[in-house]
N, C-alpha and C. Protein backbone atom coordinates (compact mmCIF):
# COMPACT_ATOMS: atom_id res chain seq x y z
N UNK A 1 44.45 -43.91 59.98
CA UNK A 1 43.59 -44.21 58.87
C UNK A 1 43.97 -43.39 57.65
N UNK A 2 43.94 -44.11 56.90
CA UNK A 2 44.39 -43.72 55.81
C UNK A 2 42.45 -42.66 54.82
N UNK A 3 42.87 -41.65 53.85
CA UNK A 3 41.78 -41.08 53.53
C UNK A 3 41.86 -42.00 52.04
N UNK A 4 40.92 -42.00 51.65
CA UNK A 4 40.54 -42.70 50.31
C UNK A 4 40.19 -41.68 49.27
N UNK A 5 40.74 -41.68 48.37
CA UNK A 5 40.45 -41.01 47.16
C UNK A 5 38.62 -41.40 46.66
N UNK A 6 38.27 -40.35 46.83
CA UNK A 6 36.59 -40.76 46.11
C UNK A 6 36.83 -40.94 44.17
N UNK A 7 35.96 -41.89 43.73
CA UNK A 7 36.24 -42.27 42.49
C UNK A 7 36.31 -40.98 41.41
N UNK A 8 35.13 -40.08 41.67
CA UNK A 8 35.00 -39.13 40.77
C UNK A 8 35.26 -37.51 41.84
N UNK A 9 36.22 -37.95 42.36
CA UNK A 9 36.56 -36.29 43.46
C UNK A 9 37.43 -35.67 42.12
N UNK A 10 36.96 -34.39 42.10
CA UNK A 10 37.32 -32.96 41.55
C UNK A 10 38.89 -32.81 41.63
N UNK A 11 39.73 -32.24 40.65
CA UNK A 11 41.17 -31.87 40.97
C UNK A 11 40.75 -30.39 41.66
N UNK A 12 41.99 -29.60 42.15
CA UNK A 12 42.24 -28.18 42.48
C UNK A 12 41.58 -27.55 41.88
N UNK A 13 42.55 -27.81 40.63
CA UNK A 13 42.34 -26.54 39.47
C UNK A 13 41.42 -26.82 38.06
N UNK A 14 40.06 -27.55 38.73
CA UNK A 14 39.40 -28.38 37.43
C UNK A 14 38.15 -27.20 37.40
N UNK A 15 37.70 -27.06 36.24
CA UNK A 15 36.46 -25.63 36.12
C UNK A 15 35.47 -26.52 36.82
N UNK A 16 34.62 -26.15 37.13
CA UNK A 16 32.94 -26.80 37.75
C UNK A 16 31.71 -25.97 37.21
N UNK A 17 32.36 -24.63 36.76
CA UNK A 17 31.17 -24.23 36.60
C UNK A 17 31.53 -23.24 34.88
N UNK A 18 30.16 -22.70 34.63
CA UNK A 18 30.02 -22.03 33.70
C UNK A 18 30.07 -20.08 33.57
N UNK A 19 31.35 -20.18 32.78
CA UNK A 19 31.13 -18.23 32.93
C UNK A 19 30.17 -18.02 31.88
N UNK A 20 28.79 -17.13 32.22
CA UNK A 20 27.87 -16.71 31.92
C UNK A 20 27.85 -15.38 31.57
N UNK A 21 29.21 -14.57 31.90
CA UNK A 21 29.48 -13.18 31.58
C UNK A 21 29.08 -13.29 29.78
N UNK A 22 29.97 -13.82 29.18
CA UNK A 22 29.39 -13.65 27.77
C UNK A 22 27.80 -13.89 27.32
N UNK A 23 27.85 -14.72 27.95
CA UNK A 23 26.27 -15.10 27.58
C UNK A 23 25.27 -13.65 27.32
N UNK A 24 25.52 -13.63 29.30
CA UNK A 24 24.77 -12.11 29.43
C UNK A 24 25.03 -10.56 28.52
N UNK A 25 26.11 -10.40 28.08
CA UNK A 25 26.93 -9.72 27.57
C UNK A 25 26.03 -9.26 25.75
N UNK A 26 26.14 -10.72 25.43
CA UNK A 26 25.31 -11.12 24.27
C UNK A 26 23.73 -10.58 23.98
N UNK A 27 23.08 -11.11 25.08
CA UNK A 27 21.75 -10.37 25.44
C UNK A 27 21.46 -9.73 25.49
N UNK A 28 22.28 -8.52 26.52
CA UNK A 28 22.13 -7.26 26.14
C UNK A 28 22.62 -6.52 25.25
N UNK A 29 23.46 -7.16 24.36
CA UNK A 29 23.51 -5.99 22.98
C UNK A 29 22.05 -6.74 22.09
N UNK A 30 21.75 -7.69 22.21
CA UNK A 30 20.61 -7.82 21.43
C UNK A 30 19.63 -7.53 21.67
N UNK A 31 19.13 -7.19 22.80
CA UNK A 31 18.07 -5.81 23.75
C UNK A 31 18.07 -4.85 23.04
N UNK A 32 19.26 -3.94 22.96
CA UNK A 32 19.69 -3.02 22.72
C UNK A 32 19.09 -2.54 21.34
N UNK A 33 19.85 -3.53 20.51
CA UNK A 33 19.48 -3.97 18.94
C UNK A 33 18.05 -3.76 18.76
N UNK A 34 17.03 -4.83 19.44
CA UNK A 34 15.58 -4.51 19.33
C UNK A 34 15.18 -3.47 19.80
N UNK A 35 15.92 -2.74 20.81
CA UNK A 35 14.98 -1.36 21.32
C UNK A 35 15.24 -0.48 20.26
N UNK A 36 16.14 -0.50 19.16
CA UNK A 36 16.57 0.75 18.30
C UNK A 36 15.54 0.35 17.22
N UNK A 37 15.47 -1.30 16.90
CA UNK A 37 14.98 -0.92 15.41
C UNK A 37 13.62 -0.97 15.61
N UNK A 38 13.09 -1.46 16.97
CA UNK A 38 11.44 -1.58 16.58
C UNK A 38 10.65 -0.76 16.11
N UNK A 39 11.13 1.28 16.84
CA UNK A 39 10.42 2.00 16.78
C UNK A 39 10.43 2.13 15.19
N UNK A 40 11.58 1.37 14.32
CA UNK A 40 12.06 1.95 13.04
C UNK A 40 11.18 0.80 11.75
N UNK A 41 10.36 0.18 12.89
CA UNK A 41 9.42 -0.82 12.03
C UNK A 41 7.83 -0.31 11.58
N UNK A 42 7.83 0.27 12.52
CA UNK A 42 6.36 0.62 12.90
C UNK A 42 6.12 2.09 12.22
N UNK A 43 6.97 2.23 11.40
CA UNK A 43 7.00 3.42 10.53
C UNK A 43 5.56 3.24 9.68
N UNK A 44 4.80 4.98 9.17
CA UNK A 44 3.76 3.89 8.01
C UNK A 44 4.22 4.27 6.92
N UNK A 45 3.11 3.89 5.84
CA UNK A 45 3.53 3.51 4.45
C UNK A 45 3.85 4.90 4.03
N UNK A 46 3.29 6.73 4.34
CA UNK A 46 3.23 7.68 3.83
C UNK A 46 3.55 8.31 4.97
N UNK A 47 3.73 9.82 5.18
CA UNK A 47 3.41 10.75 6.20
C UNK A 47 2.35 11.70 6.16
N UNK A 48 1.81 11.86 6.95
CA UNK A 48 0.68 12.19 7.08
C UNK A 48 0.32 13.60 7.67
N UNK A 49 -0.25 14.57 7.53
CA UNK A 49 -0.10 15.74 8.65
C UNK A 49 -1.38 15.70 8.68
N UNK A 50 -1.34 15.71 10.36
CA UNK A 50 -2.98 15.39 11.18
C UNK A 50 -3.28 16.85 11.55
N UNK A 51 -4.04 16.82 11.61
CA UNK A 51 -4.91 18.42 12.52
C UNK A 51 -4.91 18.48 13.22
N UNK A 52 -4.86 19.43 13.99
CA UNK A 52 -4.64 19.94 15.62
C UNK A 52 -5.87 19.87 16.23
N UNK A 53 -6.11 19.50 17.37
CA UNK A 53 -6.77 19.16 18.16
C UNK A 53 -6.46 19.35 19.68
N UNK A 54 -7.35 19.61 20.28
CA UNK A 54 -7.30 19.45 21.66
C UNK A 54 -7.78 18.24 22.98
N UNK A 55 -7.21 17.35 23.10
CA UNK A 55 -7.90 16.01 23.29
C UNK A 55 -7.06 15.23 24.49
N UNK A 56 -7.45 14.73 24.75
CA UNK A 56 -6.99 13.73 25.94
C UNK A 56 -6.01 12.43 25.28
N UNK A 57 -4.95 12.14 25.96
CA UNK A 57 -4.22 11.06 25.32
C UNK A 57 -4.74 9.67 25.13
N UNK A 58 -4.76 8.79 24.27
CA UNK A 58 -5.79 7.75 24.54
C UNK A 58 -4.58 6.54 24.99
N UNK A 59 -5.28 5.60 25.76
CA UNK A 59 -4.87 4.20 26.15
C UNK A 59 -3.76 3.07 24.60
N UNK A 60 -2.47 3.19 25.38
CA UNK A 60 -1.75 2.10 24.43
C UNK A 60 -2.20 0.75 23.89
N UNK A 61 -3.09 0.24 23.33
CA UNK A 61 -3.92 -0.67 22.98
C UNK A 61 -3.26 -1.24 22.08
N UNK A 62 -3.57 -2.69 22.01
CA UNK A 62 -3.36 -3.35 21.02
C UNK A 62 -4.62 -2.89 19.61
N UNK A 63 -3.78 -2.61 18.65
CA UNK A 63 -4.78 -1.43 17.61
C UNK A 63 -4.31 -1.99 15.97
N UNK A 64 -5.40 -1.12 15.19
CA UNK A 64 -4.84 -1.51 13.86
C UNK A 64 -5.06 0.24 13.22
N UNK A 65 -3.76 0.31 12.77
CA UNK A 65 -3.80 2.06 12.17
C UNK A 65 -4.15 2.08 10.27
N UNK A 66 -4.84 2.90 10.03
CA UNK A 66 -5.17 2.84 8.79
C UNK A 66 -4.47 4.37 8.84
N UNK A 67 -3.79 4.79 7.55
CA UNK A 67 -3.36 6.07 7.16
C UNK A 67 -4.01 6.55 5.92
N UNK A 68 -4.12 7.81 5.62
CA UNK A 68 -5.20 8.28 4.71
C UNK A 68 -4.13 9.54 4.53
N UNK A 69 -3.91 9.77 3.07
CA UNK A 69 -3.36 10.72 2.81
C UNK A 69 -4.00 11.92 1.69
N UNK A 70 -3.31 13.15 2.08
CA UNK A 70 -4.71 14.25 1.45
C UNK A 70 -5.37 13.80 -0.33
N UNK A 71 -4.36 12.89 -0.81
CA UNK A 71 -4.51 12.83 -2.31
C UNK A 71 -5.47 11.10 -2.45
N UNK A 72 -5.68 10.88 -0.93
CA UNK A 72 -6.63 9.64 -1.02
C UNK A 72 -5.40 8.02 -0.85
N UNK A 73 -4.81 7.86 -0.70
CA UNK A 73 -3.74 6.64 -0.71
C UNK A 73 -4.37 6.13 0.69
N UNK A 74 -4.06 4.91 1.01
CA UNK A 74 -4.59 4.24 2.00
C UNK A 74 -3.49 3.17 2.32
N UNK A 75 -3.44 2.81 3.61
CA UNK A 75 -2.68 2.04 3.93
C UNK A 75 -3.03 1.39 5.61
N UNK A 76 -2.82 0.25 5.81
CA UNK A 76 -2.61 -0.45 6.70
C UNK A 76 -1.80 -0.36 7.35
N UNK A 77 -1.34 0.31 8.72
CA UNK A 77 0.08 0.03 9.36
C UNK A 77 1.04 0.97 8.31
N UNK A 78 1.76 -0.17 7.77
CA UNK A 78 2.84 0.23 7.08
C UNK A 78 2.84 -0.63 5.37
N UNK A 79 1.65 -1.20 5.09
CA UNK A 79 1.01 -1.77 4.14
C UNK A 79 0.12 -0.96 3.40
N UNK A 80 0.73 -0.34 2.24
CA UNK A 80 -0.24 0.10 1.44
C UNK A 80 -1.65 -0.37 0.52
N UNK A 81 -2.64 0.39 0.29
CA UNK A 81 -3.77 -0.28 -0.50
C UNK A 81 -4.29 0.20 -1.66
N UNK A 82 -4.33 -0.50 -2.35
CA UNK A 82 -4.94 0.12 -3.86
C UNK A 82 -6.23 0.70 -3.47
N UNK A 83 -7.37 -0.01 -3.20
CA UNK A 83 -8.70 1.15 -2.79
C UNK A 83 -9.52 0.15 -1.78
N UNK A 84 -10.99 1.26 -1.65
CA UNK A 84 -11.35 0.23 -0.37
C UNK A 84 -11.95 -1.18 -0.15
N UNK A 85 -12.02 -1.73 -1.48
CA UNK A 85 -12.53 -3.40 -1.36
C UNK A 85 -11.00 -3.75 -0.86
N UNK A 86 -9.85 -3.73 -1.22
CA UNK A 86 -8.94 -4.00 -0.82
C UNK A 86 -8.75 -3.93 0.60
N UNK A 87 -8.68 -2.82 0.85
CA UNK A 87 -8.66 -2.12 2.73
C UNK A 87 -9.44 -2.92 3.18
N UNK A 88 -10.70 -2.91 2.70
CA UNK A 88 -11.73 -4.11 3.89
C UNK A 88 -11.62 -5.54 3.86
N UNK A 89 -10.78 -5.82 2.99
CA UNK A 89 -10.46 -7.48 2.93
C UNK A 89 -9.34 -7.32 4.22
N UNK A 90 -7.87 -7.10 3.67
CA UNK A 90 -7.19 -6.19 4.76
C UNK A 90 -7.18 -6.17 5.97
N UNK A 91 -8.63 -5.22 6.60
CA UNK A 91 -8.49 -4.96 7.71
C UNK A 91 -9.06 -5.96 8.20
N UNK A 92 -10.11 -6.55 7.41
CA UNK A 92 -10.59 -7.89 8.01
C UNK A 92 -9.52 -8.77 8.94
N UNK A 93 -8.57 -9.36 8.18
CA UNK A 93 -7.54 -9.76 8.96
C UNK A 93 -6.89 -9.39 9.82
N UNK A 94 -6.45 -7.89 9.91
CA UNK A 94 -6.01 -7.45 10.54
C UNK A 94 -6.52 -6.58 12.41
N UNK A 95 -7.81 -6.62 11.95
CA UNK A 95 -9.07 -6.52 13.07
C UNK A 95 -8.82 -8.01 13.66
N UNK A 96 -8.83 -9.26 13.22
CA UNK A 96 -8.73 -10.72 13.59
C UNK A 96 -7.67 -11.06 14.54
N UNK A 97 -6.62 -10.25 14.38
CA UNK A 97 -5.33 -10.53 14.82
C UNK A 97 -5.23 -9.66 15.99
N UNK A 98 -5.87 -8.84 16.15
CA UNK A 98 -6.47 -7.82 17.70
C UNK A 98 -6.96 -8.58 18.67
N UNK A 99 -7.10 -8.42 19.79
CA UNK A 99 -7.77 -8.46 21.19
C UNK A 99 -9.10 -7.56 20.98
N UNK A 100 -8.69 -6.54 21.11
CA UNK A 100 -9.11 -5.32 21.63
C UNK A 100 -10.75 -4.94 20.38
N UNK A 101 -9.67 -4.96 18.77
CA UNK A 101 -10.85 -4.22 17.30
C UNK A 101 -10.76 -2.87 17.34
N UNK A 102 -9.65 -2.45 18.09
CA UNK A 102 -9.53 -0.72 18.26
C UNK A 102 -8.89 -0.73 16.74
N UNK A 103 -9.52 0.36 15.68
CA UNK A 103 -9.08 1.48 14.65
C UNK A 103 -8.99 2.34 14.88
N UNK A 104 -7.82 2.61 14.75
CA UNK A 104 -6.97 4.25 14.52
C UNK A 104 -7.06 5.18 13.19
N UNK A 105 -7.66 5.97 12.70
CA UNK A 105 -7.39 6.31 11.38
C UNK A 105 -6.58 7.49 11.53
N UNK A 106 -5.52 7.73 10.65
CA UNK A 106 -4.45 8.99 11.12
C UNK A 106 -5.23 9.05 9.56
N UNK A 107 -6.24 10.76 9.24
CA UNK A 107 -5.84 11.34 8.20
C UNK A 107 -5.79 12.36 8.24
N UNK A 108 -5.34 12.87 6.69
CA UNK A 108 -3.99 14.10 6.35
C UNK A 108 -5.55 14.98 6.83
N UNK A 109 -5.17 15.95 7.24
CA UNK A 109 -5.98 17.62 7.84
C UNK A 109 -6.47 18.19 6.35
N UNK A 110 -6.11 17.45 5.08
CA UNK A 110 -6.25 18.39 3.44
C UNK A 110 -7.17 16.74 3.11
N UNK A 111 -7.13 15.88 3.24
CA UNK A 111 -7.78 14.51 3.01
C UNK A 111 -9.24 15.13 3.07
N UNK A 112 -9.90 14.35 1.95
CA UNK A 112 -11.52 14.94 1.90
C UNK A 112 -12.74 14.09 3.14
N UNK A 113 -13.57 15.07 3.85
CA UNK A 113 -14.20 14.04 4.60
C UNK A 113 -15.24 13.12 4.02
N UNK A 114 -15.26 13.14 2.99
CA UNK A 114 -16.13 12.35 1.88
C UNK A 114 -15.39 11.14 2.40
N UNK A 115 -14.11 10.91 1.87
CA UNK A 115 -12.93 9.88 2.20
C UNK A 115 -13.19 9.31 3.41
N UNK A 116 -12.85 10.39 4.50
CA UNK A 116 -12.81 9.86 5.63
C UNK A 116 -14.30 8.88 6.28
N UNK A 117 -15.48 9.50 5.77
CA UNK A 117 -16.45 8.58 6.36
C UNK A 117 -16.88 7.34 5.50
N UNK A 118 -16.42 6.92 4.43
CA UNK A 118 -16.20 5.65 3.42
C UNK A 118 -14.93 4.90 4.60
N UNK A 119 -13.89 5.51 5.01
CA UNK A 119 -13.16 4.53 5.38
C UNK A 119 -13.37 3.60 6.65
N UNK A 120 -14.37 4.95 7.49
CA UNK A 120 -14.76 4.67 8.66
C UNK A 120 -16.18 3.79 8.37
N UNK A 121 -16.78 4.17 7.61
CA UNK A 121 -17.83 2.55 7.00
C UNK A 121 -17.02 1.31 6.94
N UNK A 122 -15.97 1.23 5.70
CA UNK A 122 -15.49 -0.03 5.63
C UNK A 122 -14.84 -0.35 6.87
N UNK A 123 -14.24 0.21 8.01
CA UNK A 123 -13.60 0.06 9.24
C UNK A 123 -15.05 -0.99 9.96
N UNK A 124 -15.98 0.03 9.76
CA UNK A 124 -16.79 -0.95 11.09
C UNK A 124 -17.42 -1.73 10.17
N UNK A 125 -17.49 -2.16 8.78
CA UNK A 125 -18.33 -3.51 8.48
C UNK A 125 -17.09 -4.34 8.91
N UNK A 126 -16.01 -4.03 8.50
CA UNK A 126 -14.86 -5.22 8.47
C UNK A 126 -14.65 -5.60 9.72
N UNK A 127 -15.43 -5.37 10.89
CA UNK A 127 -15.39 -6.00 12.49
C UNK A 127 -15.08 -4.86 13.46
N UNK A 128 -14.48 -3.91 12.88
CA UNK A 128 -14.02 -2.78 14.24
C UNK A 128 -14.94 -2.31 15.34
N UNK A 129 -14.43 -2.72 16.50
CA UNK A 129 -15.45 -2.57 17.37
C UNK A 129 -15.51 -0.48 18.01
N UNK A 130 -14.24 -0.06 17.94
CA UNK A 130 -14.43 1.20 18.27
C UNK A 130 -13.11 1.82 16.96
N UNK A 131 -13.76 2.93 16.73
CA UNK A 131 -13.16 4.13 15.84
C UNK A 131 -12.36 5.09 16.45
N UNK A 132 -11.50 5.22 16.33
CA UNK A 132 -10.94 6.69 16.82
C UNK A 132 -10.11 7.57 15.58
N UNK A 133 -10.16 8.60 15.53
CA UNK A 133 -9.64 9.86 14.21
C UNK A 133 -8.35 10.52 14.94
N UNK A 134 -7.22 10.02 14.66
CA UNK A 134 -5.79 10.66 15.35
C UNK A 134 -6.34 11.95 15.16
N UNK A 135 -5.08 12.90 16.11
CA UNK A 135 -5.28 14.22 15.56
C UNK A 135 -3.71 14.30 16.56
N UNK A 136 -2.95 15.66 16.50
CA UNK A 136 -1.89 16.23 16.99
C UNK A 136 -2.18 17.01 17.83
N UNK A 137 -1.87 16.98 18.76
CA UNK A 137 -1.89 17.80 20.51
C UNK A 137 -1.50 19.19 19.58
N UNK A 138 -2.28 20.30 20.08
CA UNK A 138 -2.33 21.75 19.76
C UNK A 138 -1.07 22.15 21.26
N UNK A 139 -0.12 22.89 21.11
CA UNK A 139 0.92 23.13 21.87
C UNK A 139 0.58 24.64 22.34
């Protein structure tokens, strides 16, 4: 008996499949890429020097950070604000876009607490469900 050629049978030396080395290759430099610049996003608008404190680390939450600097400047994240009708429009949205309604306020240790409890008003009319006041681990 003779064997019969099948209509669509494969040669020897014909590819069948796909090299995926590049593919993968690709991916992980673009991993890579996002692990360097994210931390370099999340920068905020000023720097800030917080006060020392002695405190327990709090839970990674989905959050919204307001920054307060000693000469009064305000900012969202990494979004600055002219003053606080601004901030509470602002955070409005930005409380919206949360799960959680956790506020962070990082302010400067020279920032007046006059300041600080105006911001923490407009924080909880604008929806914030809990407040927290950064501070820097005392070493």
């Amino acid at each position: 008996m003779s064997r019969r050629k099948h209509r669509f049978q494969f040669e020897d030396d014909a590819v069948v499949g796909i090299n995926v080395t590049p593919l993968v290759d690709v991916c992980l430099v673009l991993v890579i890429i996002f692990m360097v610049a994210t931390p370099m996003m999340s920068q905020p608008a000023f720097d800030v020097n917080l006060p020392k404190a002695q405190t327990k680390e709090g839970k990674e939450e989905d959050k919204v950070t307001i920054s307060m600097s000693a000469d009064g400047r305000l900012a969202i994240d990494s979004n600055e604000m002219k003053d606080l009708k601004e901030l509470k429009k602002k955070l409005k949205i930005a409380i919206l876009d949360t799960d959680s309604a956790v506020v962070v306020i990082k302010a400067d240790k020279d920032a007046l607490h006059g300041d600080l409890t105006d911001v923490m008003a407009v924080a909880k009319a604008a929806g914030a469900k809990v407040l927290t006041v950064a501070t820097e681990q005392v070493k």
